[in-house]
N, C-alpha and C. Protein backbone atom coordinates (compact mmCIF):
# COMPACT_ATOMS: atom_id res chain seq x y z
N UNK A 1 55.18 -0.55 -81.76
CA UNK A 1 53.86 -0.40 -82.33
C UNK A 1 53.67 1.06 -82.74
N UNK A 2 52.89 1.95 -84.00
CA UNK A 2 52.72 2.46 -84.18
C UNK A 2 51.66 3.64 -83.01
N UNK A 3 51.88 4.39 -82.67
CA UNK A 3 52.00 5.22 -81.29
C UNK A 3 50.80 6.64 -82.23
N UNK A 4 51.75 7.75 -82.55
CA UNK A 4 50.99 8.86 -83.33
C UNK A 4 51.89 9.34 -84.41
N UNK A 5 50.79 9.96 -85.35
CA UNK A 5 51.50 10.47 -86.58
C UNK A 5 51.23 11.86 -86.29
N UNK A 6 52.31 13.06 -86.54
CA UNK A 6 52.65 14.08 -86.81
C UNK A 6 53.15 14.49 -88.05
N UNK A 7 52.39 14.80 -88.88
CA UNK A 7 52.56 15.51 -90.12
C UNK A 7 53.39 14.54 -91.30
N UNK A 8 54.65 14.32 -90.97
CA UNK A 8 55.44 13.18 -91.83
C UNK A 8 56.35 12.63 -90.79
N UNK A 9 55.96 13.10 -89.91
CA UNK A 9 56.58 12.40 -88.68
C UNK A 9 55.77 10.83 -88.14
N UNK A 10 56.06 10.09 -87.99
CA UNK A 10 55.81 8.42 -87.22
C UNK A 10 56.38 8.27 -85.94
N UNK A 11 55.50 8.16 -84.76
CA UNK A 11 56.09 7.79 -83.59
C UNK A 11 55.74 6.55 -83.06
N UNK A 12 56.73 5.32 -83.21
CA UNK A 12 56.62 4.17 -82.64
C UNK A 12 57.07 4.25 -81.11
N UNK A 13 56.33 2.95 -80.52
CA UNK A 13 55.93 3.03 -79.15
C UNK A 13 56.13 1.56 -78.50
N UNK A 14 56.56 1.02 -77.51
CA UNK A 14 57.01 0.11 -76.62
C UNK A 14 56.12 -0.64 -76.12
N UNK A 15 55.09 -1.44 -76.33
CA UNK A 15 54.10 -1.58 -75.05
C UNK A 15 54.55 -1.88 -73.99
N UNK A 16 55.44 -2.71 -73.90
CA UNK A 16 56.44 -2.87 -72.97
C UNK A 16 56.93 -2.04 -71.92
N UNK A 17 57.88 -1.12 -72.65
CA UNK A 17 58.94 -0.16 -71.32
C UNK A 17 58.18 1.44 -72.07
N UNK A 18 57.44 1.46 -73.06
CA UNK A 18 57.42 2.78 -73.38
C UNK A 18 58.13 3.56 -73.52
N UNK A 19 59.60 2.99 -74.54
CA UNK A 19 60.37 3.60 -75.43
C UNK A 19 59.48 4.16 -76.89
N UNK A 20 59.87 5.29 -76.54
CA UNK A 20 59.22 6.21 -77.93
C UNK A 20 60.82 6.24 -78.83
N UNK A 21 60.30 6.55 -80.42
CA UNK A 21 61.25 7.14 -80.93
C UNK A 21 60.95 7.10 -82.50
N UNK A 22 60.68 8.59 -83.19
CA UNK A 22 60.49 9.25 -84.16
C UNK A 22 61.06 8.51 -85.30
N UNK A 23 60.11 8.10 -86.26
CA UNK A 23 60.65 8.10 -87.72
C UNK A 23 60.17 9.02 -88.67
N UNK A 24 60.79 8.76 -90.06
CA UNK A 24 60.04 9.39 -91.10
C UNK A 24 59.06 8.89 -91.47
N UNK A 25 57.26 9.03 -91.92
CA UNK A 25 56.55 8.03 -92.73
C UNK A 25 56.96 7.52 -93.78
N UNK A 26 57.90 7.51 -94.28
CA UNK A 26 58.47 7.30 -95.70
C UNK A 26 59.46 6.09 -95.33
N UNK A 27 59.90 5.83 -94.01
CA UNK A 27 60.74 4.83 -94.05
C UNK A 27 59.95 3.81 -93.24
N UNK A 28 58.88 3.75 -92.73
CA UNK A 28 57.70 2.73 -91.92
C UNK A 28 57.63 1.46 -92.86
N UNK A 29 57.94 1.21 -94.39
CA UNK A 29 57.69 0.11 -94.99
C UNK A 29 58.93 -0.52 -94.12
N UNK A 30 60.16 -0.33 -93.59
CA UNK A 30 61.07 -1.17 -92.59
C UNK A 30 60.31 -1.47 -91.59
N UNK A 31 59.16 -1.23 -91.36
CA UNK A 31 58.91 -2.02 -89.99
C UNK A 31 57.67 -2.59 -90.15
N UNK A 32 57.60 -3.61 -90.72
CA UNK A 32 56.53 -4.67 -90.91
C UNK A 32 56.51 -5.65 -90.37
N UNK A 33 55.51 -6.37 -89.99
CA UNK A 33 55.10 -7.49 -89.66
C UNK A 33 56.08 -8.63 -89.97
N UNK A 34 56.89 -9.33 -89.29
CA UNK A 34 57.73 -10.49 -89.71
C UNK A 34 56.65 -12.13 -90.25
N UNK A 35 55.81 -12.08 -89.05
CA UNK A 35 55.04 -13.41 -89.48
C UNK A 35 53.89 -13.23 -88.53
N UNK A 36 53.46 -14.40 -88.97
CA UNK A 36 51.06 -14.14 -89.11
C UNK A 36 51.04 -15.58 -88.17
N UNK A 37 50.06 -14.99 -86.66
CA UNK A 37 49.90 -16.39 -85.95
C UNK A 37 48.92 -16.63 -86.78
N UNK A 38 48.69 -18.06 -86.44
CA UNK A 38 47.71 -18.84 -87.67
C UNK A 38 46.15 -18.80 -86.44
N UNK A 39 45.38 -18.53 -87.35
CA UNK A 39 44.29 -17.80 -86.64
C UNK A 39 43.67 -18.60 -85.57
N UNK A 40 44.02 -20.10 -85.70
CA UNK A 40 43.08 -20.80 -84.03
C UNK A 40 44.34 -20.85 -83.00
N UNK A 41 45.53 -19.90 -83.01
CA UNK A 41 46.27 -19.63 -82.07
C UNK A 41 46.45 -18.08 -81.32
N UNK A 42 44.96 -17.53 -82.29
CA UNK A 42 45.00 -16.26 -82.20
C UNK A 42 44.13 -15.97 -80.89
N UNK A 43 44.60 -15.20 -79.95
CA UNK A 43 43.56 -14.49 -78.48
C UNK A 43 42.91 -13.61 -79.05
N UNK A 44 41.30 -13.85 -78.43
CA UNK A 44 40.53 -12.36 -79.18
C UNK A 44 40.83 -11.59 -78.15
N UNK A 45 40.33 -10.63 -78.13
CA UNK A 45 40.37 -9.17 -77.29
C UNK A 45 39.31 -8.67 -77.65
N UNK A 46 38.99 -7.64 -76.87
CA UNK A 46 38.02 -6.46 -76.94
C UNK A 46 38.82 -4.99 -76.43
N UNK A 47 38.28 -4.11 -77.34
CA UNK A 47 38.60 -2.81 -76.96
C UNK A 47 37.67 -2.32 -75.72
N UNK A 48 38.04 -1.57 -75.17
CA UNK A 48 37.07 -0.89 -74.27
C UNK A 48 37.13 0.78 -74.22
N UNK A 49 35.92 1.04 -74.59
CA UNK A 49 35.62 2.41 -74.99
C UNK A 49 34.82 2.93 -73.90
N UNK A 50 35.25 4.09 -73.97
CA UNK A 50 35.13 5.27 -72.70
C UNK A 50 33.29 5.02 -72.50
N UNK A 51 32.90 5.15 -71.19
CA UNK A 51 31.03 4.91 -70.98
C UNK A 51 30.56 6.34 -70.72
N UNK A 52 29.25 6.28 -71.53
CA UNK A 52 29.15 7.51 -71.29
C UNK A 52 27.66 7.51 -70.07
N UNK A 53 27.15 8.30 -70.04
CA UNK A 53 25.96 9.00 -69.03
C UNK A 53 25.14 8.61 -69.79
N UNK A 54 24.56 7.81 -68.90
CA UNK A 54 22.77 7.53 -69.42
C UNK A 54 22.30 8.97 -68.80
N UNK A 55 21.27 9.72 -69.58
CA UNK A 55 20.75 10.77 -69.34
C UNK A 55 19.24 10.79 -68.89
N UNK A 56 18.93 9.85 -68.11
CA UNK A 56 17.33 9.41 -67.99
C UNK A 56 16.69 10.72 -66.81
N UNK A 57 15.41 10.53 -67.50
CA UNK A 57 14.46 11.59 -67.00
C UNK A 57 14.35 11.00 -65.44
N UNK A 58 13.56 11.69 -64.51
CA UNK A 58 13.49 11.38 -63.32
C UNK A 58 11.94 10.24 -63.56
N UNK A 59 11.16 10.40 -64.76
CA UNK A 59 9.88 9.72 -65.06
C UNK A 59 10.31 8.06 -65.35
N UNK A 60 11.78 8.18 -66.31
CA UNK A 60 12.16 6.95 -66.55
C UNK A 60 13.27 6.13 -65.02
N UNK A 61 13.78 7.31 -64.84
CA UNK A 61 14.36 6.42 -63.36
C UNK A 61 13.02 5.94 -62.52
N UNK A 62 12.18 6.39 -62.11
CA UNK A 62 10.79 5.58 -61.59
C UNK A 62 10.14 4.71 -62.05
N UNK A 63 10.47 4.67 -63.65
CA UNK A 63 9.93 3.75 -64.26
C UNK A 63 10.72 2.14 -64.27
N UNK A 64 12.06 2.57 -63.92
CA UNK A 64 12.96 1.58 -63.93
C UNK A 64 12.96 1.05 -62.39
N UNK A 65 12.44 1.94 -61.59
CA UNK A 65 12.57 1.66 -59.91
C UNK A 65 11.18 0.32 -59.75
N UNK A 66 10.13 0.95 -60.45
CA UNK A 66 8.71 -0.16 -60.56
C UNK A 66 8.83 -1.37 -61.25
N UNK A 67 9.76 -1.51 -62.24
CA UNK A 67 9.89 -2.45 -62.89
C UNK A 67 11.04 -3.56 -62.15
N UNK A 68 12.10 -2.94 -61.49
CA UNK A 68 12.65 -3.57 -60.93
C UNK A 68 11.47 -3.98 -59.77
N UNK A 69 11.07 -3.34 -58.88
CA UNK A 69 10.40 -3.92 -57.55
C UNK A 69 9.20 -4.76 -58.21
N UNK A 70 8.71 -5.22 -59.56
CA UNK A 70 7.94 -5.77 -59.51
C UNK A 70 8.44 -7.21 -60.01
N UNK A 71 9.79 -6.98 -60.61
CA UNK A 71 10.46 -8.05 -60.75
C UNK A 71 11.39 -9.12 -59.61
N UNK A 72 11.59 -8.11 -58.67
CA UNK A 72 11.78 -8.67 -57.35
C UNK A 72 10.32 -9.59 -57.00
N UNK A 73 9.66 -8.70 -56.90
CA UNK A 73 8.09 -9.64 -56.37
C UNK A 73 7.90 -10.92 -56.84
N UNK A 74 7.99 -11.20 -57.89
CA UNK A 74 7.66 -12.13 -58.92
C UNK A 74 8.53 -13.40 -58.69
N UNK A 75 10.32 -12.41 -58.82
CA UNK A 75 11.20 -13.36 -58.26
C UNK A 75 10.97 -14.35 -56.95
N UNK A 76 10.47 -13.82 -56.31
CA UNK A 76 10.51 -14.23 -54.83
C UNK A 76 9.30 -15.10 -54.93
N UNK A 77 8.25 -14.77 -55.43
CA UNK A 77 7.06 -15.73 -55.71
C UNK A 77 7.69 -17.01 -56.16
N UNK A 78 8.34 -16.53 -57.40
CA UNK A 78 8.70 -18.11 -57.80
C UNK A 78 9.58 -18.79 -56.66
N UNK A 79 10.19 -18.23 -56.20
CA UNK A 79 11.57 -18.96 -55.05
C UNK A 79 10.28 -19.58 -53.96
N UNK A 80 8.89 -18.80 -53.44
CA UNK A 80 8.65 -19.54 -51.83
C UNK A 80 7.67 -20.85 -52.99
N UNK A 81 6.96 -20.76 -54.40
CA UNK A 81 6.76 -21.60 -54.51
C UNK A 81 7.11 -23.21 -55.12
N UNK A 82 8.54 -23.04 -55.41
CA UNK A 82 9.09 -24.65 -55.30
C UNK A 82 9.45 -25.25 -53.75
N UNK A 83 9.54 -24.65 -52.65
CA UNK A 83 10.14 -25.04 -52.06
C UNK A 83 9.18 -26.10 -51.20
């Protein structure tokens, strides 16, 4: 699999064993795709990208602390009244 490019340099990559090893960009049309799964044999995936910091004020963490405890309350109301 295509790994990083350096200038006119191509470094393919292993997912496997993580054999590296340098080509030219000029000779990468040799390494193409042989054949195409047919798309309802295809696995989706998702990427997963780095999470960053919620940056919340100490006004909105309280605000999120009341909203949760009033949603607990409520919860629990509904739970003692089916029973």
């Amino acid at each position: 699999m295509p790994y990083k490019i350096e200038g006119k340099t191509a470094i393919l990559k292993c997912t496997r064993c993580g054999y590296e090893v340098k080509i030219d960009r000029n000779k990468t049309r040799d390494y193409r795709i042989r054949f195409q799964v047919e798309a309802n044999k295809r696995t989706v995936t998702s990427k997963a990208i780095e999470a960053r910091r919620l940056g919340l004020t100490p006004e909105e963490r309280e605000m999120l602390r009341e909203y949760y405890e009033v949603f607990l309350e409520s919860f629990q109301e509904e739970e003692g009244g089916e029973e």
